[in-house]
N, C-alpha and C. Protein backbone atom coordinates (compact mmCIF):
# COMPACT_ATOMS: atom_id res chain seq x y z
N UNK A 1 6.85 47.00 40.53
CA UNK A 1 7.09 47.87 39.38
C UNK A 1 6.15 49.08 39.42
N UNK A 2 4.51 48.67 39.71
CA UNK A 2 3.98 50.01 39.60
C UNK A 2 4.15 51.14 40.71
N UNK A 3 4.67 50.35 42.03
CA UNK A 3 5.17 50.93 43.39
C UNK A 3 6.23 51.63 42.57
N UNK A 4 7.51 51.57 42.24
CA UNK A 4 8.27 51.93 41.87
C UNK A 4 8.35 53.52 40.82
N UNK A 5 6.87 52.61 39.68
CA UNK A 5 7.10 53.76 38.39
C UNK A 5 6.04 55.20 39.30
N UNK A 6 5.09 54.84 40.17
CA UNK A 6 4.24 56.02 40.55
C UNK A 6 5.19 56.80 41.11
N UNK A 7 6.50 56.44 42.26
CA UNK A 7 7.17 57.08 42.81
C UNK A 7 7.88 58.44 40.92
N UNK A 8 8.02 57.55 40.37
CA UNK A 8 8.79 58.34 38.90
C UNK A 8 7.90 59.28 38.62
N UNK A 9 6.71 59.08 38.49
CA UNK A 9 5.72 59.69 37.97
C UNK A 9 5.76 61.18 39.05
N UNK A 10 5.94 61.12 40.59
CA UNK A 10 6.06 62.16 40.72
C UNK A 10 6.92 62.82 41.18
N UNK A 11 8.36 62.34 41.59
CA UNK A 11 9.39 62.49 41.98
C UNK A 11 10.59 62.60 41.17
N UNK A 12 10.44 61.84 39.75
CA UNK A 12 11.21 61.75 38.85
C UNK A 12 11.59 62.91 38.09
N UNK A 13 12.61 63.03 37.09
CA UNK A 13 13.04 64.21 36.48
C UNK A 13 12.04 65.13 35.86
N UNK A 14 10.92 64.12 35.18
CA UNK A 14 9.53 65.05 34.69
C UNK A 14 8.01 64.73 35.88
N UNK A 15 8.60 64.59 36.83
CA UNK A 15 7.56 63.87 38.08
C UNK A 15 6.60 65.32 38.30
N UNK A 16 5.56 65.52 38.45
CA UNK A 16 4.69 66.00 38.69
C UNK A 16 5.12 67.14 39.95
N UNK A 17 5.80 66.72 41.16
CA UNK A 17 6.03 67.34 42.08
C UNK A 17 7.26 68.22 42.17
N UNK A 18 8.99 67.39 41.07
CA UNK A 18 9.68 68.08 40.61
C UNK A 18 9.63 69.21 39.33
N UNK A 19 8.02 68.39 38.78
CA UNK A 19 7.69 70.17 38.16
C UNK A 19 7.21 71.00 38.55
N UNK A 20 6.79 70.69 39.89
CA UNK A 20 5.86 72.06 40.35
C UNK A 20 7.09 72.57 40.73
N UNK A 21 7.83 72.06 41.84
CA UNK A 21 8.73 72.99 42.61
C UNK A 21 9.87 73.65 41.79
N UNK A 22 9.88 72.87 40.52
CA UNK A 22 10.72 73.70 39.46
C UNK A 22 9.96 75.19 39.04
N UNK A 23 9.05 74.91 38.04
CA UNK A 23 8.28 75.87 37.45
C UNK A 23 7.89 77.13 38.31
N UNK A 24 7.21 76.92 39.84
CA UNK A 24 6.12 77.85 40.42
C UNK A 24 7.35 78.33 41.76
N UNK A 25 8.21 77.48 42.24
CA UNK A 25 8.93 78.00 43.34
C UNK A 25 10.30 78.11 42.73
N UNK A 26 10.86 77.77 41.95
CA UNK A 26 11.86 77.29 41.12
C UNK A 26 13.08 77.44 42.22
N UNK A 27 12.56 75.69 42.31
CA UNK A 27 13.46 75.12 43.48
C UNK A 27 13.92 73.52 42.92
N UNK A 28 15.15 73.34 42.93
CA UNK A 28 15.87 71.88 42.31
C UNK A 28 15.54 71.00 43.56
N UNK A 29 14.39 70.05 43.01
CA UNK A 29 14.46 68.68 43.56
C UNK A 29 15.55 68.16 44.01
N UNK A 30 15.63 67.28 44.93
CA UNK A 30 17.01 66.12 44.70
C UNK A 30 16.53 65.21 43.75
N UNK A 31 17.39 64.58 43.20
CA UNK A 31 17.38 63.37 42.41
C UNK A 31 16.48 61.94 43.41
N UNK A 32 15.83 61.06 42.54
CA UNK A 32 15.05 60.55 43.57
C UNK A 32 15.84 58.71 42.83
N UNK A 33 16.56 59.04 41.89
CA UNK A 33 17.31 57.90 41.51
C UNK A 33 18.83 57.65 41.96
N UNK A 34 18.75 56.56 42.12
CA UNK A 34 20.21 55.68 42.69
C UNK A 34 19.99 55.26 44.15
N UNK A 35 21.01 55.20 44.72
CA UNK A 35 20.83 54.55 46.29
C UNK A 35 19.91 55.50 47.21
N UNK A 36 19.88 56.74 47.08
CA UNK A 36 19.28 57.05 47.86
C UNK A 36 17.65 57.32 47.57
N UNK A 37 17.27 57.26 46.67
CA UNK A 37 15.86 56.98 45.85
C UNK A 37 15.42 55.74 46.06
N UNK A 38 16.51 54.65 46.46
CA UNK A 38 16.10 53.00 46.57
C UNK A 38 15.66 53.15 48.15
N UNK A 39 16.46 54.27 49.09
CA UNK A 39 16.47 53.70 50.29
C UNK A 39 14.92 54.31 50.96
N UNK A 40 14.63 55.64 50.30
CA UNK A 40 13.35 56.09 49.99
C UNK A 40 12.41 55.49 50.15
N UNK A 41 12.55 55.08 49.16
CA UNK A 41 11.01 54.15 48.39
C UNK A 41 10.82 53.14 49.43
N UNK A 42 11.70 52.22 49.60
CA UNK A 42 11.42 51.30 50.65
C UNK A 42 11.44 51.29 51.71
N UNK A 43 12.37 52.74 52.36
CA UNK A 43 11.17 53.00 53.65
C UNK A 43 10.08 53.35 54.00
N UNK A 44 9.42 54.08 52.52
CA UNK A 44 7.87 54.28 53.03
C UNK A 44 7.23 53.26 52.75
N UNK A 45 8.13 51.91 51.47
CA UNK A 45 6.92 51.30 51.40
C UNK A 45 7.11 50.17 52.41
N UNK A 46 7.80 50.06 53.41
CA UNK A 46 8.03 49.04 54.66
C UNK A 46 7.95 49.37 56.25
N UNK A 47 7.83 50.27 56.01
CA UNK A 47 7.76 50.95 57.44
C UNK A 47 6.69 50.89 57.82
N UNK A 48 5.58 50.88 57.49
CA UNK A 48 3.75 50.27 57.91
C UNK A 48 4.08 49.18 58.90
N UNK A 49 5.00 47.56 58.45
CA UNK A 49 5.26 46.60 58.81
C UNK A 49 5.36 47.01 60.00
N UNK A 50 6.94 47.45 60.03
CA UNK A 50 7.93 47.95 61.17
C UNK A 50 6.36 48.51 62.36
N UNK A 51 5.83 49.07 61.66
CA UNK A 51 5.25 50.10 62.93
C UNK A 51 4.20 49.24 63.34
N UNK A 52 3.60 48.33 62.60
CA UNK A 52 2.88 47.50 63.33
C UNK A 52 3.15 46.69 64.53
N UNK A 53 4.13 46.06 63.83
CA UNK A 53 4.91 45.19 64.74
C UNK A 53 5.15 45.94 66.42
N UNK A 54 6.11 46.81 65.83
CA UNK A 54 7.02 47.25 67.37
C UNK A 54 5.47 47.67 68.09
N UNK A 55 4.56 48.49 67.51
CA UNK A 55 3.46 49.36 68.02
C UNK A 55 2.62 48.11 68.89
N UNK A 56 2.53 46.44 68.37
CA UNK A 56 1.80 45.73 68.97
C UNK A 56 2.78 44.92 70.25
N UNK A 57 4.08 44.67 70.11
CA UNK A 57 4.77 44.75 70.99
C UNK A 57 4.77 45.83 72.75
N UNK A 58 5.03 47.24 71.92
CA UNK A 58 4.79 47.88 72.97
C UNK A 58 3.78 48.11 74.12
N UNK A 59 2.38 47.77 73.40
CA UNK A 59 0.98 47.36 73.66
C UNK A 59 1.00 46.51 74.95
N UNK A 60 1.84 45.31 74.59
CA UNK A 60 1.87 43.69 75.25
C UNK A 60 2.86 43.87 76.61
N UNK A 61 3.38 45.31 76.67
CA UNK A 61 4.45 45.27 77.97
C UNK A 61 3.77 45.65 79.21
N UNK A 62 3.79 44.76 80.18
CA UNK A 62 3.03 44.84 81.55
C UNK A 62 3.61 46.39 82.40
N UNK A 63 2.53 47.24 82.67
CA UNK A 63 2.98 48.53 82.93
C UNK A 63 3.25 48.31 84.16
N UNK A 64 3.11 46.94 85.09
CA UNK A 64 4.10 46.66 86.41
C UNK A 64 5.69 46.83 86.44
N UNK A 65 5.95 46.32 85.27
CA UNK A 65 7.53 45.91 84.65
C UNK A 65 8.03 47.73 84.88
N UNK A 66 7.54 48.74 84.25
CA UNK A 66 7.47 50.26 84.33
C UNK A 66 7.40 50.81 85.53
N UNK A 67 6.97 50.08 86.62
CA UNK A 67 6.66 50.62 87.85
C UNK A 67 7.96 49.94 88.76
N UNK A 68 8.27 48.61 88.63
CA UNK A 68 9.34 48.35 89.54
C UNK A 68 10.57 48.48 88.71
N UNK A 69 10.81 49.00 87.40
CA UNK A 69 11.96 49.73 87.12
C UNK A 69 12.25 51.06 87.81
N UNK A 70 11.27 52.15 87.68
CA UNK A 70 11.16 53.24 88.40
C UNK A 70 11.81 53.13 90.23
N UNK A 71 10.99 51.96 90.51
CA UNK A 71 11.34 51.84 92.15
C UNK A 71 12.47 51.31 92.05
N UNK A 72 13.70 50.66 91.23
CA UNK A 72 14.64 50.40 91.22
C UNK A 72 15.60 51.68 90.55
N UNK A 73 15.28 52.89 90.71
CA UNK A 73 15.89 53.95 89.94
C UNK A 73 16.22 54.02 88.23
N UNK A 74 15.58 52.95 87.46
CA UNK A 74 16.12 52.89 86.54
C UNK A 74 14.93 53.72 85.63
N UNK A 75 15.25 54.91 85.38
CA UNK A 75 14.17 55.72 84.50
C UNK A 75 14.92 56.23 83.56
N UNK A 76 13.88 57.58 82.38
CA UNK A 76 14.17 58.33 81.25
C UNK A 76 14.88 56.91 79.84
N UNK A 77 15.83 57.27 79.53
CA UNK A 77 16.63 56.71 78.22
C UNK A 77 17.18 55.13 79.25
N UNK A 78 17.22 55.56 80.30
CA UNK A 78 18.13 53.95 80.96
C UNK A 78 17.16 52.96 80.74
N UNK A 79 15.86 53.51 81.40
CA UNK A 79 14.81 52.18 81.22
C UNK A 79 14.35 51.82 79.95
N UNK A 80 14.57 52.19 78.54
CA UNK A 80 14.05 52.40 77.54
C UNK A 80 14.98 51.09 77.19
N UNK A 81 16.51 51.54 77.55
CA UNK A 81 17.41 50.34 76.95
C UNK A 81 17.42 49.17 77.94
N UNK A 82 17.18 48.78 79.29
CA UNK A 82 17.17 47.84 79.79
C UNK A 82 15.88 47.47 80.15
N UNK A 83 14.48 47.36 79.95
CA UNK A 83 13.28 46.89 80.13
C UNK A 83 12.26 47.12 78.74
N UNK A 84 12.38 48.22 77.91
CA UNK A 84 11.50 48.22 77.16
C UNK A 84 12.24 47.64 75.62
N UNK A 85 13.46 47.60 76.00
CA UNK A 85 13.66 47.02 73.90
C UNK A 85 14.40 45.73 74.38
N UNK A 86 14.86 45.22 75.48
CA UNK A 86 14.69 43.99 75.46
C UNK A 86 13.22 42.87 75.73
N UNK A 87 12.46 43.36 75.73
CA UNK A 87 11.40 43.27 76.06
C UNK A 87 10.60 43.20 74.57
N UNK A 88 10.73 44.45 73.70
CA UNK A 88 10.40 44.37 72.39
C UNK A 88 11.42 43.44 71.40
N UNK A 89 12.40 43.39 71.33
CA UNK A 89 13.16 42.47 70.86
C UNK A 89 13.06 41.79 69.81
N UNK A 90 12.16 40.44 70.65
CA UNK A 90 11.58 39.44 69.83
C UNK A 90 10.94 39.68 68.75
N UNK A 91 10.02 40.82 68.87
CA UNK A 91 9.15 41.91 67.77
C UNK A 91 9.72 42.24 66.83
N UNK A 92 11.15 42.91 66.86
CA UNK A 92 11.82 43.58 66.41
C UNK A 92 12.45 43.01 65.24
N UNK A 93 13.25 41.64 65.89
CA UNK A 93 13.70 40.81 65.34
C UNK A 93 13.13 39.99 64.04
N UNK A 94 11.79 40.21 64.43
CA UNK A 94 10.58 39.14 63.78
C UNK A 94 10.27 39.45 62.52
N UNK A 95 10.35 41.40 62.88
CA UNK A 95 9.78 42.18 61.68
C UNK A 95 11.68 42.58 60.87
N UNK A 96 12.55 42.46 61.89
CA UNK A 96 13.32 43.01 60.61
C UNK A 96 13.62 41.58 59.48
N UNK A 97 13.75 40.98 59.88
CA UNK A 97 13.54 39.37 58.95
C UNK A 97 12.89 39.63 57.64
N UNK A 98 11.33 40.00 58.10
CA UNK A 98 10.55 39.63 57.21
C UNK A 98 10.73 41.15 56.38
N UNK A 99 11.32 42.28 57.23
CA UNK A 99 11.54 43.53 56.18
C UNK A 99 12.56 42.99 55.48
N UNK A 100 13.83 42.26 55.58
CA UNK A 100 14.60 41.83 54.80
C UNK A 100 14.29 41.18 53.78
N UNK A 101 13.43 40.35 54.27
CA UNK A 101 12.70 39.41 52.97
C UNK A 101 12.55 40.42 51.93
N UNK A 102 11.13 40.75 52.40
CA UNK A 102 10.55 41.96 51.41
C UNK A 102 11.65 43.11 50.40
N UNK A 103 12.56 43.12 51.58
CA UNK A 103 13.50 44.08 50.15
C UNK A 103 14.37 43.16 49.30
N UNK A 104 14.41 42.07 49.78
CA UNK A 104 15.40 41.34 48.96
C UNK A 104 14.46 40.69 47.84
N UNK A 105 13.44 40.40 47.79
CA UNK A 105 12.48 40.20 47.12
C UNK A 105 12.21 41.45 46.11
N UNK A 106 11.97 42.76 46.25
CA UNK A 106 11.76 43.77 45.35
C UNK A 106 12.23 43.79 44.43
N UNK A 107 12.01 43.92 42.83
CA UNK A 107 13.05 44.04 41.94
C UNK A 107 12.43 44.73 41.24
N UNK A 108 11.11 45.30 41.38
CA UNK A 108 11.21 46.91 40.55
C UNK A 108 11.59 48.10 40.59
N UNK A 109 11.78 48.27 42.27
CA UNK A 109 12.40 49.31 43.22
C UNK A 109 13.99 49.38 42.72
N UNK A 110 14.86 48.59 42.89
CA UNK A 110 16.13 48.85 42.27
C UNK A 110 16.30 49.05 40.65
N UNK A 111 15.72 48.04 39.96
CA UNK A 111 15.49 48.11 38.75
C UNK A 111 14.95 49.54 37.78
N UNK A 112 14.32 50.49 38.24
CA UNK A 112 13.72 51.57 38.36
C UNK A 112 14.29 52.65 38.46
N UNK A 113 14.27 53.22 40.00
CA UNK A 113 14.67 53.88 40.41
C UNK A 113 16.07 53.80 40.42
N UNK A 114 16.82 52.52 40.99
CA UNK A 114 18.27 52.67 41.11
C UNK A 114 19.04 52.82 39.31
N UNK A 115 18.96 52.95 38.54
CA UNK A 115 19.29 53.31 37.26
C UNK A 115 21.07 52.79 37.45
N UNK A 116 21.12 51.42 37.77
CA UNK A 116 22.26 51.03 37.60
C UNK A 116 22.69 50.20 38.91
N UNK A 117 21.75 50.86 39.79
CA UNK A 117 23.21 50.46 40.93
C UNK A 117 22.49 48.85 41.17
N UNK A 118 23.68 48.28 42.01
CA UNK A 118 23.60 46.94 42.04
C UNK A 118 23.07 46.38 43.24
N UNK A 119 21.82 45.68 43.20
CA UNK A 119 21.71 45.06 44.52
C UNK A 119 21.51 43.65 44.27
N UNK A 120 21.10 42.81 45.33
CA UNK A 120 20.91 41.03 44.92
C UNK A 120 19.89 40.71 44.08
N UNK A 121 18.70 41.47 44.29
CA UNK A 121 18.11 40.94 43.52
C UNK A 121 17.76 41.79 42.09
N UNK A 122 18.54 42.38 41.44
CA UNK A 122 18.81 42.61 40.25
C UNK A 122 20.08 41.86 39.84
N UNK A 123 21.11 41.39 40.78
CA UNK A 123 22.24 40.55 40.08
C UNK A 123 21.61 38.98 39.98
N UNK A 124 20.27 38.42 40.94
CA UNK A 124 20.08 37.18 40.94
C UNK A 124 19.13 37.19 39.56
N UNK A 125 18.60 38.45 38.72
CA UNK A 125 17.45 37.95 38.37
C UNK A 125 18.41 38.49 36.61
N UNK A 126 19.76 39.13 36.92
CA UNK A 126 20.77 39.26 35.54
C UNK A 126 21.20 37.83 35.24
N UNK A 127 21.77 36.73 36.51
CA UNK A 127 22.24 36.19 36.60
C UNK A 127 21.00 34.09 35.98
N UNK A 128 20.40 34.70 36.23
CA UNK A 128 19.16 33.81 36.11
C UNK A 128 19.06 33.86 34.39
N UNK A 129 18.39 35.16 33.67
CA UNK A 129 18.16 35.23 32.44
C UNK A 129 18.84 36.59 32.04
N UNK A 130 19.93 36.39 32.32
CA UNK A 130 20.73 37.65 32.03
C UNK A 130 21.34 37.59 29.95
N UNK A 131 21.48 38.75 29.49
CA UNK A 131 21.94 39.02 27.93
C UNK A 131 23.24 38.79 27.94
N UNK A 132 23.90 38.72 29.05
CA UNK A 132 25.45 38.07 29.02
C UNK A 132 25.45 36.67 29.02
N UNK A 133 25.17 36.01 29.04
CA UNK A 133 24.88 34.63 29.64
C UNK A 133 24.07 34.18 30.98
N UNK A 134 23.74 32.95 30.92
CA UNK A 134 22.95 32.83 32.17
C UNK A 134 23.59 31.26 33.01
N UNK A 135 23.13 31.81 34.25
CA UNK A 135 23.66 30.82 35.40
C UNK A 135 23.03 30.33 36.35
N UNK A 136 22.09 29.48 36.48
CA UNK A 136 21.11 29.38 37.24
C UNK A 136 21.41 28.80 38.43
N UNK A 137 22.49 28.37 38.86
CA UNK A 137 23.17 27.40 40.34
C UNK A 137 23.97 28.84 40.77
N UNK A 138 24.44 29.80 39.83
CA UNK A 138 24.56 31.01 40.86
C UNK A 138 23.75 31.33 41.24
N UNK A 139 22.94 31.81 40.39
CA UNK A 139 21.78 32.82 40.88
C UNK A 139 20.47 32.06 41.74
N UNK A 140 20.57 30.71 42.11
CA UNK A 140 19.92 30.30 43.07
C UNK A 140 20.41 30.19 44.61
N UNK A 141 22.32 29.58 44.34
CA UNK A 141 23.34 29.83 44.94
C UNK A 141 23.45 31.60 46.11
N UNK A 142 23.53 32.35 45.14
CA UNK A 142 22.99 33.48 46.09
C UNK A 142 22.09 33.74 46.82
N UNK A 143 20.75 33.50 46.30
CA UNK A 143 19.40 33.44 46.37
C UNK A 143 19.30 32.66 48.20
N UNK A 144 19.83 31.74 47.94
CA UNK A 144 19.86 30.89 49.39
C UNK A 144 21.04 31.47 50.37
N UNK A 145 21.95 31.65 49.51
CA UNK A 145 23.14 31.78 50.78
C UNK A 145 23.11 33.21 51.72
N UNK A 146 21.96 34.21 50.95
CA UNK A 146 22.05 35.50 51.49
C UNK A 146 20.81 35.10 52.64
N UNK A 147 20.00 34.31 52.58
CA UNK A 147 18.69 34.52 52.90
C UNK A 147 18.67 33.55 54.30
N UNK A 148 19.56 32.42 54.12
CA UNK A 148 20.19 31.45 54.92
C UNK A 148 20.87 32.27 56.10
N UNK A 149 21.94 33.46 55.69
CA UNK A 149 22.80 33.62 56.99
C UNK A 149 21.84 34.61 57.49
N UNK A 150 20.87 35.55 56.62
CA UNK A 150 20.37 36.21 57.60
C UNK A 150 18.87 35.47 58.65
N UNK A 151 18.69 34.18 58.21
CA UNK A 151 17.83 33.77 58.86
C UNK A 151 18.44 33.09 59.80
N UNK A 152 19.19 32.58 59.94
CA UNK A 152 19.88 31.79 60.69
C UNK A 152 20.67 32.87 62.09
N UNK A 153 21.35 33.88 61.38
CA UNK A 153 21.76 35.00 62.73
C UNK A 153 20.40 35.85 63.17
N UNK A 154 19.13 36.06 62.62
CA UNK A 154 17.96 35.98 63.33
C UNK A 154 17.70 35.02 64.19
N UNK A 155 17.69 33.90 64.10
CA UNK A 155 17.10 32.79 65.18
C UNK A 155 18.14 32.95 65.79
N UNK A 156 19.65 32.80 65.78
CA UNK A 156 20.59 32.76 67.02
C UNK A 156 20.50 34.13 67.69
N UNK A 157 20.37 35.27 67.51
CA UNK A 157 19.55 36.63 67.86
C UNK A 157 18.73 36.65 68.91
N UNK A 158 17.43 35.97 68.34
CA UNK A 158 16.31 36.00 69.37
C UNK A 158 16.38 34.91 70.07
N UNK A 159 17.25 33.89 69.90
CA UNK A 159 17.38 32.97 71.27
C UNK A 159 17.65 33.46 72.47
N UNK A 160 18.41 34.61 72.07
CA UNK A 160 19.26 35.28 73.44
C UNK A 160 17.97 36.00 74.19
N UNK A 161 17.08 36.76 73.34
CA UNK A 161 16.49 37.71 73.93
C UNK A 161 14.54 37.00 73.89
N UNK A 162 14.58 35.64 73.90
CA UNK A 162 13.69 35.05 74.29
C UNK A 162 13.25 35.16 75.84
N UNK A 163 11.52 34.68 76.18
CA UNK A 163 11.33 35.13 77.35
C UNK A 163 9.96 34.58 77.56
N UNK A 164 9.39 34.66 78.72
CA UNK A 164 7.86 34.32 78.65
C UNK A 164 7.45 34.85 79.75
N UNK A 165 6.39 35.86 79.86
CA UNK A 165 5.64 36.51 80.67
C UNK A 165 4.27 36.05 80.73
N UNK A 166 4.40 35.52 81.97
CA UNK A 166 2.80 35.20 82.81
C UNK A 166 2.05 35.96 83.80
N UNK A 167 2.95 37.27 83.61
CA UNK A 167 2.61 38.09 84.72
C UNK A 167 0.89 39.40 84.50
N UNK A 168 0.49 38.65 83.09
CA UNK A 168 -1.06 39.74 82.85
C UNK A 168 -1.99 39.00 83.27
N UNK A 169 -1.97 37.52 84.05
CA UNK A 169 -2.93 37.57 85.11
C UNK A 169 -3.03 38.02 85.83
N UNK A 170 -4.27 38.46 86.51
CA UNK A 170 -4.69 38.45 87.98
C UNK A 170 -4.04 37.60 88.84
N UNK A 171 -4.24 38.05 90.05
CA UNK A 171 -4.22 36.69 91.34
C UNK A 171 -5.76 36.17 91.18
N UNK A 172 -5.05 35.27 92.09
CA UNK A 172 -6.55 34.41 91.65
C UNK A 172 -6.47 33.76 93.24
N UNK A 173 -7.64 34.08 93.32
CA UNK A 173 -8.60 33.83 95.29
C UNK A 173 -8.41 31.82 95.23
N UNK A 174 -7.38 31.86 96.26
CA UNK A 174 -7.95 30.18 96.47
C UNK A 174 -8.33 30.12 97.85
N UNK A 175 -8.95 28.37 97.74
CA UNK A 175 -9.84 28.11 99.30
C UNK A 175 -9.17 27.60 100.01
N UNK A 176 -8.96 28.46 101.05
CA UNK A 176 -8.46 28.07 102.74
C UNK A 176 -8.91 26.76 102.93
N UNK A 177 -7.96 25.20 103.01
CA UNK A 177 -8.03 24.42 103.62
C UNK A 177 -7.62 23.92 104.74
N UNK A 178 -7.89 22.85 105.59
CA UNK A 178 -7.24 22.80 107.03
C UNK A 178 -7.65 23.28 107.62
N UNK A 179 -6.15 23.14 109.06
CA UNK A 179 -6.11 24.31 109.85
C UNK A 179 -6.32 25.72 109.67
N UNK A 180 -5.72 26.18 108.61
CA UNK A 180 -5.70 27.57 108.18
C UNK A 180 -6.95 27.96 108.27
N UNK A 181 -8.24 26.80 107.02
CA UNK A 181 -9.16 27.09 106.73
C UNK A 181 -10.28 27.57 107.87
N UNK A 182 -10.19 26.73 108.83
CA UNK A 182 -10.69 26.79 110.30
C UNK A 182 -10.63 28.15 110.90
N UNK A 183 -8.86 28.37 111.22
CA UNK A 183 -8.54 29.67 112.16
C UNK A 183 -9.08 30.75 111.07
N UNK A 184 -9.14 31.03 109.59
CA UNK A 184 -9.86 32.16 108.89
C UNK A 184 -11.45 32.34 109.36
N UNK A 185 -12.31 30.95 109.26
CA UNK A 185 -13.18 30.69 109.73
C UNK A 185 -13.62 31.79 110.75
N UNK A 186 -12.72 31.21 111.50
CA UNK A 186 -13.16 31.14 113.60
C UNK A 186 -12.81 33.17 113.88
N UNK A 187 -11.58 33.22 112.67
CA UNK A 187 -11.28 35.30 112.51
C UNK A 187 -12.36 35.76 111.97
N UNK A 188 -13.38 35.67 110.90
CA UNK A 188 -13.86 36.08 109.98
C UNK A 188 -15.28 36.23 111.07
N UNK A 189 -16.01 34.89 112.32
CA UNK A 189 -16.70 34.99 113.01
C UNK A 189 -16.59 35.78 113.83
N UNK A 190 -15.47 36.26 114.61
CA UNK A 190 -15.44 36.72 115.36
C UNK A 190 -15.54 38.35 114.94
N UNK A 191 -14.94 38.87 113.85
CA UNK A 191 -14.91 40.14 113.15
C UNK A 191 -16.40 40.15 113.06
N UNK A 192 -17.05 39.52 112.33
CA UNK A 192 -18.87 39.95 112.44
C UNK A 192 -19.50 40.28 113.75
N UNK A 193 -18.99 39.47 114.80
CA UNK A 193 -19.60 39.34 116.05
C UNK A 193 -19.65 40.73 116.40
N UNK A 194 -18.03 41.45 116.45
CA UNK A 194 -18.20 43.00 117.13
C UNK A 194 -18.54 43.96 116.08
N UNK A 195 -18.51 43.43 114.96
CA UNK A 195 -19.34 44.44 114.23
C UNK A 195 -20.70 44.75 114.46
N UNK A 196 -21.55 43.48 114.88
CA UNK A 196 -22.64 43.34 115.25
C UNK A 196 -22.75 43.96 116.42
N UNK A 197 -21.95 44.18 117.76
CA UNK A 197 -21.79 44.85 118.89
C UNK A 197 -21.72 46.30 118.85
């Protein structure tokens, strides 16, 4: 709600910023209410998430993977879609979930700003203790069934684009046993010998 009313406070019809640009440039704001005031608000206030996420993803991609795409010709926009966002994916996937959550969860943002229009969670929370009557096996009924299919086509999602990279070790030096160990031996003596010569 107070996310919501500060956006009013300066964006709104008497908002601080639609009076300046009225009064001193006298220039008409857009309207910062209805759908596109909802879609606003919650991209600045979710997009932090988003950028964390993908930004720590991108971080985690082995810049080998970048190098034998290149030697396989696959560069510019091609390699972007076949090595780097299947690759981010899982990230992707992880954070749009939990951005879903988060907006489906909001109900001062529509309530507010949207001045009417309808989303779930202003119909689950009419529907709950609504002045028309109330229904609480709907409005829990929704509550689950929206939250269910999108969690559920998330996990069938990232099954596909699951993966596991072991490739940010090093090699790692092991000890010549045997025969082998011997003939390295008997090379390694003989290389000192004419160095010594």
């Amino acid at each position: 709600m107070i996310g919501a009313y500060s956006w009013i406070l300066l964006l709104g019809r008497g908002g601080a910023i639609t009076t300046f640009l009225k009064d001193v440039l006298n220039v008409a704001a857009p309207s910062i209410y209805g759908f596109g005031g909802i879609v606003l608000v919650m991209t600045t206030k979710l997009f932090p998430l988003v950028y964390l996420y993908v930004s720590g993803a991108l971080k985690g991609i082995d810049q080998s993977l970048m190098e034998a795409a290149e030697n396989l010709q696959c560069i510019g926009f091609k390699r972007f879609t076949k090595v780097v966002l299947p690759l981010c994916m899982p990230s992707i996937l992880a954070v749009a979930l939990m951005v879903f959550l988060r907006a489906m969860a909001d109900f001062g943002t529509p309530v507010l700003i949207g001045e009417g229009y309808r989303t779930f969670s202003v119909e689950i929370y009419k529907q709950y203790i609504g002045e028309g009557g109330m229904d609480h096996g709907f409005a829990a009924a929704i509550a689950i069934m929206i939250t269910a299919v999108i969690f559920f086509t998330q996990k069938a999602v990232s099954k596909r684009f699951s993966f596991k990279m072991d490739s940010m070790h090093p090699i790692q030096k092991q000890k010549a046993e045997g025969l082998f160990g011997v003939l390295l031996l008997f090379f390694k003596l003989t290389k000192s010998s004419d160095l010594a010569l």
